[in-house]
Protein backbone atom coordinates (compact mmCIF):
# COMPACT_ATOMS: atom_id res chain seq x y z
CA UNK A 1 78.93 76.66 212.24
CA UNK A 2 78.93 75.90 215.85
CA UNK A 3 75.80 77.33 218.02
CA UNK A 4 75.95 78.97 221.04
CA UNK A 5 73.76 78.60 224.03
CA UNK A 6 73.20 81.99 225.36
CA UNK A 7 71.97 81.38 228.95
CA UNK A 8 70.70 84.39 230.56
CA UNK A 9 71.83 85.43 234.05
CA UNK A 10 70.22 88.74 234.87
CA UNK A 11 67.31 89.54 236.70
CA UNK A 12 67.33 92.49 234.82
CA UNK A 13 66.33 91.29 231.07
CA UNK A 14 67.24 94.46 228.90
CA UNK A 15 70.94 94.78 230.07
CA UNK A 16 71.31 90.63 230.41
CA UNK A 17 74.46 90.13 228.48
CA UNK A 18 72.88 87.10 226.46
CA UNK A 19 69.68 88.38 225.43
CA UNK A 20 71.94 91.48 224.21
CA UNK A 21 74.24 89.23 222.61
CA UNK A 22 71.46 87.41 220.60
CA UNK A 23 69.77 90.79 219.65
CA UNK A 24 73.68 92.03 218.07
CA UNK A 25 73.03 88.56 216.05
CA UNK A 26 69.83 89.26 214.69
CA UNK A 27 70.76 92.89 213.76
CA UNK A 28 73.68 91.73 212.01
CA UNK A 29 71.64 89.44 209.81
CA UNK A 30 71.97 85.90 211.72
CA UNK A 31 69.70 83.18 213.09
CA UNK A 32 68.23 83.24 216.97
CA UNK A 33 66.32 80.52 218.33
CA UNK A 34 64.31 82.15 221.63
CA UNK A 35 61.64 81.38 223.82
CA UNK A 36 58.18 82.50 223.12
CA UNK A 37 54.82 80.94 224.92
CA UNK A 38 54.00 79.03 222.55
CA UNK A 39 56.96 77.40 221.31
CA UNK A 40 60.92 78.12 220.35
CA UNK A 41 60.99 80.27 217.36
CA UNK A 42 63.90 80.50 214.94
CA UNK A 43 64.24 84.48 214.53
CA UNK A 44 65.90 86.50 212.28
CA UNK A 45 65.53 90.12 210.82
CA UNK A 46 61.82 90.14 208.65
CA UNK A 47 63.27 93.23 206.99
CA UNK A 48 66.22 91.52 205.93
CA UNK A 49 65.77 89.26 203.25
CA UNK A 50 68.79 87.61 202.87
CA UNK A 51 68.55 87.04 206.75
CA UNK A 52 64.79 84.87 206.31
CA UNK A 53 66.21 83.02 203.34
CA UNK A 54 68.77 81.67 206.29
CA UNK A 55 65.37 80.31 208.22
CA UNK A 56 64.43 78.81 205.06
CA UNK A 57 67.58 76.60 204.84
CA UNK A 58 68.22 75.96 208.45
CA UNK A 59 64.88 74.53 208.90
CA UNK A 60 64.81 72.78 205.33
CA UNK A 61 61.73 74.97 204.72
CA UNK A 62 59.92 75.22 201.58
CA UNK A 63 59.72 78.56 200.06
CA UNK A 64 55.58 78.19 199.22
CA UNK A 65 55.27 78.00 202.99
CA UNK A 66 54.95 81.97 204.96
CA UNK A 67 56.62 82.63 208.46
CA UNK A 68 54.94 84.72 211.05
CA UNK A 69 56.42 88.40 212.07
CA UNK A 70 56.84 88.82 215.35
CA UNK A 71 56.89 92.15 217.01
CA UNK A 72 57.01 93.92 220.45
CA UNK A 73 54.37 96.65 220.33
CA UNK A 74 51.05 97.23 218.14
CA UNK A 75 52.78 100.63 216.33
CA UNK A 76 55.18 97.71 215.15
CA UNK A 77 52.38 95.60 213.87
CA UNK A 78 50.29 98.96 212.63
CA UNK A 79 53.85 99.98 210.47
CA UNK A 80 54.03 97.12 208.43
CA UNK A 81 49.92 96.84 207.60
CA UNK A 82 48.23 98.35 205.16
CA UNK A 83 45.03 98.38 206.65
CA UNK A 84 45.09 98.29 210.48
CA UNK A 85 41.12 97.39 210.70
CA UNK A 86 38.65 98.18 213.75
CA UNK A 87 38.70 94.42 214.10
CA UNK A 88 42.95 93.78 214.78
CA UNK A 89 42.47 96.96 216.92
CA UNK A 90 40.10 94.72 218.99
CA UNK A 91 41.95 91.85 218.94
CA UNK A 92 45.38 93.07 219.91
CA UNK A 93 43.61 95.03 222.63
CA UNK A 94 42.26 91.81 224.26
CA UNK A 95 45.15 89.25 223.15
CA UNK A 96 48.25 91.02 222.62
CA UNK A 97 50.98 90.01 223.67
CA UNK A 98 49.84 86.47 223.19
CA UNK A 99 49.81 83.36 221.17
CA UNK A 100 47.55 84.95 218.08
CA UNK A 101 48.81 85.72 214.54
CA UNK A 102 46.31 88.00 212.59
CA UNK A 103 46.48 87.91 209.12
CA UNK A 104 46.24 91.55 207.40
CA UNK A 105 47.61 93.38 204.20
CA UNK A 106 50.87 93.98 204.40
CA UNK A 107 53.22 96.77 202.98
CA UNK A 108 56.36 97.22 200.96
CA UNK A 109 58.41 96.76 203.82
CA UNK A 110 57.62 92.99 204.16
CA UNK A 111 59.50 91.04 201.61
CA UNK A 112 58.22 88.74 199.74
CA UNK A 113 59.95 85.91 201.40
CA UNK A 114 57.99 86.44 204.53
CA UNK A 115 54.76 86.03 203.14
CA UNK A 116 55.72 83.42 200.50
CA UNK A 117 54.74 85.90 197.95
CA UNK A 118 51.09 87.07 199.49
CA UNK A 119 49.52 90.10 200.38
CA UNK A 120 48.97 89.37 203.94
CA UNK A 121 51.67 88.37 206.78
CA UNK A 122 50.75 86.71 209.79
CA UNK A 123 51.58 88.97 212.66
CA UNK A 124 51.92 88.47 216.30
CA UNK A 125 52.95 90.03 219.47
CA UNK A 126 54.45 87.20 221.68
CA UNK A 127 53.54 87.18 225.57
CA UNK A 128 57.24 86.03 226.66
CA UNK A 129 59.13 88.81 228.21
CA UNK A 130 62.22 86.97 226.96
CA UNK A 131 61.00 87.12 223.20
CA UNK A 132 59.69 90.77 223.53
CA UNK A 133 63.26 92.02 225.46
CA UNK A 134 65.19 90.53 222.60
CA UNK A 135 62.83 92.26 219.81
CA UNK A 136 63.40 95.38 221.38
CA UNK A 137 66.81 95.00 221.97
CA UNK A 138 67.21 93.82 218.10
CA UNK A 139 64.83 96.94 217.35
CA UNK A 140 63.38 95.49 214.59
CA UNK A 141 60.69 92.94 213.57
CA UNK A 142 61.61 89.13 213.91
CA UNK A 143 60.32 86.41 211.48
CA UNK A 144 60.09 83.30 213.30
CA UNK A 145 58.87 79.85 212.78
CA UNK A 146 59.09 77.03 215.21
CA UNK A 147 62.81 76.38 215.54
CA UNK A 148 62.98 72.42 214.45
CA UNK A 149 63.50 71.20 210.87
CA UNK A 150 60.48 71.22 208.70
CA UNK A 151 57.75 68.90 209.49
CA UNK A 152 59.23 67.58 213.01
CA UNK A 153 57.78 67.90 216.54
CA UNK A 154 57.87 71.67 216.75
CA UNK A 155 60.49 72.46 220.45
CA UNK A 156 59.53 73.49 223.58
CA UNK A 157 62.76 73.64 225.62
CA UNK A 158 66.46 74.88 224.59
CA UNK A 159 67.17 70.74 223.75
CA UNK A 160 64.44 70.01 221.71
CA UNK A 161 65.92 72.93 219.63
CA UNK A 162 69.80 71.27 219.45
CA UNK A 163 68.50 68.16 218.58
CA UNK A 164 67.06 69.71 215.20
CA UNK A 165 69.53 72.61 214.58
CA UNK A 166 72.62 72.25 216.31
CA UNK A 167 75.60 73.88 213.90
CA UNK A 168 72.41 75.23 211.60
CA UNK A 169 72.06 78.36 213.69
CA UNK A 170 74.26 81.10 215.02
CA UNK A 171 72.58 81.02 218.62
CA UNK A 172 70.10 79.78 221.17
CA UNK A 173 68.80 81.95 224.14
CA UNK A 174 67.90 79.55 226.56
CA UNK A 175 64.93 80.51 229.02
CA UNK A 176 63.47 77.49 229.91
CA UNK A 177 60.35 75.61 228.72
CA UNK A 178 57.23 76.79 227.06
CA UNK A 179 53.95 77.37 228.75
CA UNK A 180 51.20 77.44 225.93
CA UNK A 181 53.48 74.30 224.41
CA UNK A 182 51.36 74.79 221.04
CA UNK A 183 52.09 77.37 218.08
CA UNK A 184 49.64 80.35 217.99
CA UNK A 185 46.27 80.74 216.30
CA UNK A 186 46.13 81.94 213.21
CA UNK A 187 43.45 84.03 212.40
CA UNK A 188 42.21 86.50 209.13
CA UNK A 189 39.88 88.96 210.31
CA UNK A 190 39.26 90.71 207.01
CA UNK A 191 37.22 88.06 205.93
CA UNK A 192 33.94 87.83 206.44
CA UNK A 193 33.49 86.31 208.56
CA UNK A 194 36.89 86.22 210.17
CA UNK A 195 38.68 82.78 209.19
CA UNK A 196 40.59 80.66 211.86
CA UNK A 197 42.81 79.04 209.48
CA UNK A 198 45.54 77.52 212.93
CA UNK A 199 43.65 76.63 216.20
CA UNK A 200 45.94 77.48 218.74
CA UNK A 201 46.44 79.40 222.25
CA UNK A 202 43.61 81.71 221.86
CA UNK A 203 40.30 79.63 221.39
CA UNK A 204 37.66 79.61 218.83
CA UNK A 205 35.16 80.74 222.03
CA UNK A 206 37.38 83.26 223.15
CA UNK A 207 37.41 84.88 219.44
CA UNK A 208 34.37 84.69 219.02
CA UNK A 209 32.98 86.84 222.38
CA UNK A 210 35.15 89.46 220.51
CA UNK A 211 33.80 89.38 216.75
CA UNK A 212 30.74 86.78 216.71
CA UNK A 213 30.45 84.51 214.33
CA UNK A 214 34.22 83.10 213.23
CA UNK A 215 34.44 79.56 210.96
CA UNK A 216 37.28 77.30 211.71
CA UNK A 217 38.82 76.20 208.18
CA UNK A 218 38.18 72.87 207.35
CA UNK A 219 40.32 72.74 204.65
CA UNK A 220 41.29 69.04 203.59
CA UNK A 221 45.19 68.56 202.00
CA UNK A 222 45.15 66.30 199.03
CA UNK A 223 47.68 66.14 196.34
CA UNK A 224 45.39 68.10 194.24
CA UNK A 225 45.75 71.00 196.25
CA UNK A 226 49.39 72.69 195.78
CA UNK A 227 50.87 73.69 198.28
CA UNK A 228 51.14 77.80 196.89
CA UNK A 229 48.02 77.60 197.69
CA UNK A 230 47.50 77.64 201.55
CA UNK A 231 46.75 80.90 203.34
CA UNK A 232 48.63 80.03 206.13
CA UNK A 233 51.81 78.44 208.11
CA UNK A 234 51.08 74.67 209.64
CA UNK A 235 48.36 74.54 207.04
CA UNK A 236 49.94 71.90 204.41
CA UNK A 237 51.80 68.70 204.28
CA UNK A 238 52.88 66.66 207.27
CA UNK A 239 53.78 68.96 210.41
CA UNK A 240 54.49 68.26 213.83
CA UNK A 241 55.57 64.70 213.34
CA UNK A 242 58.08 62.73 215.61
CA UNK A 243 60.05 60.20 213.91
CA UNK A 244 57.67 57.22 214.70
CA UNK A 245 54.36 56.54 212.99
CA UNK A 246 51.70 58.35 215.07
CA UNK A 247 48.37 56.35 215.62
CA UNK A 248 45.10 58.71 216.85
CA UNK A 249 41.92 56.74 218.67
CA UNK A 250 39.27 58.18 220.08
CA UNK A 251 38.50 56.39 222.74
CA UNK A 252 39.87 53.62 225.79
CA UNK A 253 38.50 50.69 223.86
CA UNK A 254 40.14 51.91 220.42
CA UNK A 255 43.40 52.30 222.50
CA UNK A 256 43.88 48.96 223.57
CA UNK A 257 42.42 47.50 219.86
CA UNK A 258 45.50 49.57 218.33
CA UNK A 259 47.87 48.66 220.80
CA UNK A 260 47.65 45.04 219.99
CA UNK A 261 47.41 45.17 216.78
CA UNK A 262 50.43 47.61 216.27
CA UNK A 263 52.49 45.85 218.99
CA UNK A 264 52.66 42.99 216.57
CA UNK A 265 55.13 44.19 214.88
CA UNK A 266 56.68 46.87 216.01
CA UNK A 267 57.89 49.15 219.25
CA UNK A 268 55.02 51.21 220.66
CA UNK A 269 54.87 53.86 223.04
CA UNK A 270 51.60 55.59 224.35
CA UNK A 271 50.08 58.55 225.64
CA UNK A 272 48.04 57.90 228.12
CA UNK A 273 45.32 59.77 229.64
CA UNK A 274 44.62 60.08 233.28
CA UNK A 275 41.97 57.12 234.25
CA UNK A 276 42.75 55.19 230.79
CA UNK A 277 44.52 51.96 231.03
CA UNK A 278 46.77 50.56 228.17
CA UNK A 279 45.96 46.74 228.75
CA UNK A 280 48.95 45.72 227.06
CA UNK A 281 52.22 44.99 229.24
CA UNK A 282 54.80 45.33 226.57
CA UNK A 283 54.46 48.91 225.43
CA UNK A 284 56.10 52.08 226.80
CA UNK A 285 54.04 54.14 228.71
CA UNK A 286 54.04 57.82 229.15
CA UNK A 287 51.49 59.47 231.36
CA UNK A 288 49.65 62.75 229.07
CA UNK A 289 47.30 63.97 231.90
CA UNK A 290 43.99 64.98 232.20
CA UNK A 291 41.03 65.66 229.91
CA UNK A 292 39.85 68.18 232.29
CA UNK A 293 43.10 69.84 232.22
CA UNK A 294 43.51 70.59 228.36
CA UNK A 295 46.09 73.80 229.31
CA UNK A 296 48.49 70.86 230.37
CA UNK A 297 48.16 68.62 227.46
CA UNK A 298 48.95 70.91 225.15
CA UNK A 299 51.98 72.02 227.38
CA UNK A 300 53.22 68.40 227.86
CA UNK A 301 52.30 67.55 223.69
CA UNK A 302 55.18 68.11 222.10
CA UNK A 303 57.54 67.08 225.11
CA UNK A 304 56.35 63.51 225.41
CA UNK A 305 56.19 62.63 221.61
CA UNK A 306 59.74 63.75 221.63
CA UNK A 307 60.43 61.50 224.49
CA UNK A 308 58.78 59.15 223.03
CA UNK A 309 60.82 58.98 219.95
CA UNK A 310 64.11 59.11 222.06
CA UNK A 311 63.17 55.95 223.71
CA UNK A 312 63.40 54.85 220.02
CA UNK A 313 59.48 53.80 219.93
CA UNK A 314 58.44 52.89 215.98
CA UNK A 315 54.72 53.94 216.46
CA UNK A 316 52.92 56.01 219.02
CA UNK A 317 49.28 55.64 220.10
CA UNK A 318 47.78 58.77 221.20
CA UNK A 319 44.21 59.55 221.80
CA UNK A 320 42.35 62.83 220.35
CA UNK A 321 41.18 65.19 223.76
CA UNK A 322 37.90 66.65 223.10
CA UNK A 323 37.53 69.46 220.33
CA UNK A 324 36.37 71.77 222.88
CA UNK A 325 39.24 75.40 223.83
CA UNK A 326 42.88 74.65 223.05
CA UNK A 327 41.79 71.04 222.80
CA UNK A 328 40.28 71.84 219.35
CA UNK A 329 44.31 72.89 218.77
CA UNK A 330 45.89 69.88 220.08
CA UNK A 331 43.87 67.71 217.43
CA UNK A 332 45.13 69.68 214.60
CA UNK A 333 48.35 69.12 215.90
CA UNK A 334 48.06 65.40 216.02
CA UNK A 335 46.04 64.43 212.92
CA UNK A 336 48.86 66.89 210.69
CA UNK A 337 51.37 64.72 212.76
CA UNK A 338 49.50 61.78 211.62
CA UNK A 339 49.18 61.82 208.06
C-alpha cells in the first residue's frame, strides 16, 4: 500500500479537494490519519466494522483495548447514546468541540469493536476545523486513535505519523502541527462521582467547576490485572514510549544524579526545563520550556522525545512538571512512557 499525503490548499475547507478526497476514503471503508488538537488520529468509519478492524492492524493494536468516536455535532454524539444524561449535556455545552471523551452507554449502532466489547464508547467532538470538515464531509462518525503504532510516542505533525505508518494507511491529511500536543481526557460521568479515568486537555479543575466533586483514577497496572479489564484507552500497558529508555526525576538535583549515572553506559538525551542546568557536558540537550508555561510542555512533549530518539539517544532523562492543570496530564504521559 503506498500512502498519500493529502495537503490541503483551500482557504475554503469544505470544497478543499484533499480534505474531500480523504472523506471519499473513509466512506469507502479505508484508513485517514488527520489533524485533531490533541494529536493525529487514525480515522476510519465507527459504523463500519470491517473498516476499525483496519485501525486495529495498522496500529498493531490489541483488540481488549477501545478507540474513541469522534463526531462533528452533539445530535451525532446524542444518536449513538443510550442515555444522553443532564451531566454530558453540561459538559459538551462548556467543552465541545474540544479535547474531552465522555464515556456513556452506547447503542446498537456501535460495534463491538469500538468499544472492545463494553457498554460505553468514549465519545468526543474534536476542536480542529480540519477534523470536524472531514467528519462532515465523510458524514459519518470516525473512530480514531492516535495514528502511531501501539505503544509509541503518540504524533503531532504529518511526519511523526509516516515514520509509524507509512504504506499501513490509505492517506494522511496534512494540516500542520497539534496545539493541545496531548490526547484528550477521558472522563465517565455516570458514575458517581464522575471518574477521570485519562487526564488530558480539559483539567481536573476545569471539570470540576462544572460537576463538583470528580476522582482522578488511580488505578495501578500489574500483571494481575488483565488487560479486558480497563475502562478506558491509554489506560494499560506501556503507552507513549519513544524507542529509548525514559528516566523521570523530580527535581534539578535528581537530574544531574541520573545523568551521571546513566551516562555511564549509555547515550542520553534530556529535557530540560527552563532555569535547570544538566551539569553533565556529554549528553544531548533539548530545551522543554517552562514550568509556568505547562500549555507549551505538553505541546512540545511528544515532539522532543521523538527528536530525541532520532538523534539515536538510548535513554532520556525527563523531569515530572507539577501535577497541577494539563500538567497533571503530562505525568501520566511520562510515567506510562516509563514503565
Amino acid at each position: 500500500m503506498s500512502t498519500l499525503r493529502l495537503r490541503l490548499t483551500s482557504a475554503v475547507l469544505e470544497t478543499d479537494p484533499a480534505l474531500l478526497e480523504a472523506a471519499a476514503i473513509l466512506r469507502s471503508g479505508g484508513l485517514v490519519a488527520f489533524p485533531t488538537e490533541t494529536v493525529y488520529g487514525l480515522g476510519a468509519n465507527a459504523l463500519d466494522a470491517a473498516a476499525v478492524e483496519k485501525i486495529f492492524a495498522a496500529k498493531q493494536r490489541p483488540h481488549w483495548d477501545p478507540v474513541i468516536v469522534h463526531v462533528a455535532n452533539v445530535a451525532d454524539a446524542r444518536a449513538l447514546t443510550l442515555a444522553w444524561t443532564e451531566a454530558a449535556e453540561r459538559l459538551a455545552a462548556a467543552f465541545w468541540p474540544g479535547p474531552l471523551t465522555m464515556l456513556l452507554p452506547r447503542t446498537a449502532r456501535v460495534p463491538d469493536i469500538c468499544t472492545a466489547g463494553r457498554a460505553k464508547v468514549g465519545l468526543r467532538m474534536p476542536s480542529h476545523p480540519v477534523a470536524l470538515a472531514l467528519i462532515n464531509a465523510a458524514g459519518v462518525p470516525v473512530a480514531a486513535p492516535s495514528a502511531n503504532r501501539f505503544g509509541h510516542t503518540s504524533p503531532t505533525a504529518a511526519s511523526h505519523v509516516l515514520a509509524d505508518l507509512d504504506g499501513r494507511i490509505d492517506a494522511i491529511l496534512d494540516a500542520g502541527s497539534c496545539a493541545v500536543g496531548v490526547e484528550s481526557t477521558v472522563l465517565d460521568p455516570t458514575t458517581d462521582p464522575p471518574i477521570i479515568y485519562r487526564p488530558g486537555g480539559i483539567t481536573a479543575e476545569q471539570i470540576r467547576q462544572m460537576l463538583g466533586n470528580v476522582v482522578v483514577a488511580e488505578r495501578k497496572i500489574s500483571d494481575e490485572a488483565p488487560p479486558e479489564s480497563l475502562e478506558s484507552p491509554g489506560l494499560g500497558i506501556r503507552h507513549y514510549a519513544p524507542r529509548a529508555r525514559v528516566v523521570l526525576v523530580e527535581s534539578e538535583a535528581e537530574l544531574n544524579h541520573a545523568l551521571a549515572h546513566e551516562s555511564i553506559a549509555h547515550r542520553v538525551g534530556v529535557l530540560l526545563p527552563a532555569d535547570w542546568t544538566a551539569l553533565r557536558p556529554d549528553v544531548t540537550v533539548l530545551s522543554w520550556g517552562s514550568w509556568s508555561d505547562p500549555g507549551a510542555l505538553a505541546r512540545d512533549l511528544y515532539h522532543q522525545l521523538r527528536a530525541l530518539d532520532d538523534l539515536g539517544v538510548e535513554v532520556i532523562v525527563c523531569p515530572l512538571p507539577p501535577a497541577d492543570g494539563i500538567g497533571l496530564a503530562i505525568r501520566d504521559r511520562l510515567r506510562k512512557a516509563a514503565k
